[in-house]
C-alpha atoms as a PDB file:
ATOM      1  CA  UNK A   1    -163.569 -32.509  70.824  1.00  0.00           C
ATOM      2  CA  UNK A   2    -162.853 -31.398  67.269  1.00  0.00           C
ATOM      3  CA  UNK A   3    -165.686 -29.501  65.247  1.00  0.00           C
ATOM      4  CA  UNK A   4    -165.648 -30.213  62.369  1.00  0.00           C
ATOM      5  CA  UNK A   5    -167.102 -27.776  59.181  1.00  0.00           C
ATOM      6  CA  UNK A   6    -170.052 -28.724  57.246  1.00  0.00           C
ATOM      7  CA  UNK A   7    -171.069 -26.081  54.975  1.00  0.00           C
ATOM      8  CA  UNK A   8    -168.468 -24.799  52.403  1.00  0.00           C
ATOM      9  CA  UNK A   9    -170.342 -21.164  52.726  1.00  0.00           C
ATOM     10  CA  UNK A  10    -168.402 -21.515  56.205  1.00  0.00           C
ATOM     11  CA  UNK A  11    -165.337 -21.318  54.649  1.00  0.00           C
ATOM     12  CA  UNK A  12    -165.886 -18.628  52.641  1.00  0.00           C
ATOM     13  CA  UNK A  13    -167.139 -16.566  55.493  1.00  0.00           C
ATOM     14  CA  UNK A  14    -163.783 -17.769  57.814  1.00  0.00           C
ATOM     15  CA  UNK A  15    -161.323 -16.732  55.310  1.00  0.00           C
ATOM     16  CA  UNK A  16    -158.806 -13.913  55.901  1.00  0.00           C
ATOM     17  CA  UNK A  17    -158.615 -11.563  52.352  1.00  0.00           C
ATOM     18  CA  UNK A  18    -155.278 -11.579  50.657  1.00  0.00           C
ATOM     19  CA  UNK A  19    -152.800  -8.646  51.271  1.00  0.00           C
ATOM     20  CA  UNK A  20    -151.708  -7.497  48.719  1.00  0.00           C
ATOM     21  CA  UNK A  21    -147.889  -6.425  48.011  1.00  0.00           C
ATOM     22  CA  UNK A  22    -147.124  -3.206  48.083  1.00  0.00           C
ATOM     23  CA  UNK A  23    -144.931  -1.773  45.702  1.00  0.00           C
ATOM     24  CA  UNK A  24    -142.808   1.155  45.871  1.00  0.00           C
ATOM     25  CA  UNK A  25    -140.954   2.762  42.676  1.00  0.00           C
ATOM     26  CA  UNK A  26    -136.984   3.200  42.066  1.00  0.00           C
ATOM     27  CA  UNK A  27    -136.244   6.652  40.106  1.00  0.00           C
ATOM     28  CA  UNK A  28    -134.324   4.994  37.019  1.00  0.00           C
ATOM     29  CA  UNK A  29    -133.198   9.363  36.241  1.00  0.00           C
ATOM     30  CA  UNK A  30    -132.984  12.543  38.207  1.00  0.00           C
ATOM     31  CA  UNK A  31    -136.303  14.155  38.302  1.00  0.00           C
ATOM     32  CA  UNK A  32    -136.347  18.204  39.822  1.00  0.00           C
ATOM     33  CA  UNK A  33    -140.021  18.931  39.681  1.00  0.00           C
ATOM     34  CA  UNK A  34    -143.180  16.798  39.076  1.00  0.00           C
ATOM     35  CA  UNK A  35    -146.422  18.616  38.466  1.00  0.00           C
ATOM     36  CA  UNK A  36    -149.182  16.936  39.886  1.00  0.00           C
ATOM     37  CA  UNK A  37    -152.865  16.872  38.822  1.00  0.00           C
ATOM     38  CA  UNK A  38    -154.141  19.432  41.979  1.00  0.00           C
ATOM     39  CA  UNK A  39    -151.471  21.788  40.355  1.00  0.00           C
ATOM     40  CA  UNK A  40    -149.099  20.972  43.294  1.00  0.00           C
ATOM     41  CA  UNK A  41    -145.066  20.228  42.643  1.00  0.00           C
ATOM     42  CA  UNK A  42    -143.300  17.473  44.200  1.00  0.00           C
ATOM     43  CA  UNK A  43    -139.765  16.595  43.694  1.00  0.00           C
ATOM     44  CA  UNK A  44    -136.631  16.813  43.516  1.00  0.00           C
ATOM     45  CA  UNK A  45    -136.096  13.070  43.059  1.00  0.00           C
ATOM     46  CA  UNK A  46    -132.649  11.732  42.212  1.00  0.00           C
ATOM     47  CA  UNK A  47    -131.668   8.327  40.814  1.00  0.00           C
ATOM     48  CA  UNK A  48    -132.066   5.536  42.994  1.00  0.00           C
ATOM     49  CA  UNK A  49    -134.635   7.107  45.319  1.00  0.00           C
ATOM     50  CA  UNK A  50    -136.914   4.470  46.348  1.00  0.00           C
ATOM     51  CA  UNK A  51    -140.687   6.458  46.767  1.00  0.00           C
ATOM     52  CA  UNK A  52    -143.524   4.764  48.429  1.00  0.00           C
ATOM     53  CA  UNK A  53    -146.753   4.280  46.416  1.00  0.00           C
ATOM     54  CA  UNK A  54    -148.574   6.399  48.411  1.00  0.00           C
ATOM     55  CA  UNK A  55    -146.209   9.563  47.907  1.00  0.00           C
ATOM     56  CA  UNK A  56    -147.120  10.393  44.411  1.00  0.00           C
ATOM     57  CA  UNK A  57    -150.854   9.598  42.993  1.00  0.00           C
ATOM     58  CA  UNK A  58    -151.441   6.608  40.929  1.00  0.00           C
ATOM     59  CA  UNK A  59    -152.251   8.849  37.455  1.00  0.00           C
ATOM     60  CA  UNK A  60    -148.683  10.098  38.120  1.00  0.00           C
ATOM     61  CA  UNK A  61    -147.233   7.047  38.843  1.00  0.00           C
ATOM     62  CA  UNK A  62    -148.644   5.632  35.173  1.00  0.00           C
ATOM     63  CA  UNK A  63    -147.012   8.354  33.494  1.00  0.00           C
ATOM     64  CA  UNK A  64    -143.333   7.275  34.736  1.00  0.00           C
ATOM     65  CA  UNK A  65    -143.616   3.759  34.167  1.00  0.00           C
ATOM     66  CA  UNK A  66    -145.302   4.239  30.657  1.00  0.00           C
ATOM     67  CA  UNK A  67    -141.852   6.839  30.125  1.00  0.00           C
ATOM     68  CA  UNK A  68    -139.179   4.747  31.812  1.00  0.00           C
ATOM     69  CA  UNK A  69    -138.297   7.496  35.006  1.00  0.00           C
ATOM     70  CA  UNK A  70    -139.281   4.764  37.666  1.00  0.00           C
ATOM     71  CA  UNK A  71    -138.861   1.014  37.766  1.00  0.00           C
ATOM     72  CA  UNK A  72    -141.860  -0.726  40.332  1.00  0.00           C
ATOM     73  CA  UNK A  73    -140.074  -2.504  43.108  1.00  0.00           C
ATOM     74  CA  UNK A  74    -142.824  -5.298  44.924  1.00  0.00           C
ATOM     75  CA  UNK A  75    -143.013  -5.582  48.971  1.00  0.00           C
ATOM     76  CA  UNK A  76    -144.055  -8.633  49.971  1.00  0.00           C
ATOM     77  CA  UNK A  77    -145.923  -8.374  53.126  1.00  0.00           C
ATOM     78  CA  UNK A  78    -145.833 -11.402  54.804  1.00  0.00           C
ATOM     79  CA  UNK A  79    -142.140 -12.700  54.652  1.00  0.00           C
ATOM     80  CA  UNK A  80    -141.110 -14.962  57.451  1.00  0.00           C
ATOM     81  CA  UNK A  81    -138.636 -13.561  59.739  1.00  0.00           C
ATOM     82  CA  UNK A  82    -138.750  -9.787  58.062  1.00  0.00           C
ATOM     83  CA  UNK A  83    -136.662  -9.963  55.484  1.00  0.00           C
END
C-alpha cells in the first residue's frame, strides 16, 4: 500500500536543508605573516596553498579577496562517486 501526501505543509516539514558548498581559498602570492583580529599571526602561506575556510576567519578572508592574495575555490559536497 502506497501513502500517499495530502498536505503540502508535509512536504515542507519532510525536506532535507540544502548543503551548502564549501569553499576553500588558493593563495594567488606568497604571504609570511597574517595578523588576525584576536592579535594572533598565522602564516607563512606560499602560492598555491589551498586553505580551508575554516583556517582563517571570515573578516580575514574578505580582506584577501577584496586585495587579490586568494582566489575562492567551491567544494561541492555531494558529487557522485567522490570526485
Amino acid at each position: 500500500m502506497v501513502r500517499v501526501q495530502a498536505s503540502i505543509l508535509g512536504w515542507v516539514k519532510e525536506s532535507k536543508p540544502k548543503k551548502r558548498a564549501k569553499v576553500a581559498y588558493f593563495f594567488q602570492m606568497d604571504i609570511p605573516e597574517i595578523m588576525l583580529p584576536d592579535l594572533k599571526t598565522a602564516g607563512p602561506f606560499r602560492k598555491n596553498d589551498l586553505v580551508s575556510e575554516g583556517a582563517l576567519p571570515k573578516e580575514v578572508w574578505k580582506v584577501l579577496l577584496v586585495r587579490g592574495a586568494v582566489k575562492p575555490y567551491y567544494i561541492k559536497p555531494d558529487y557522485p562517486r567522490g570526485g
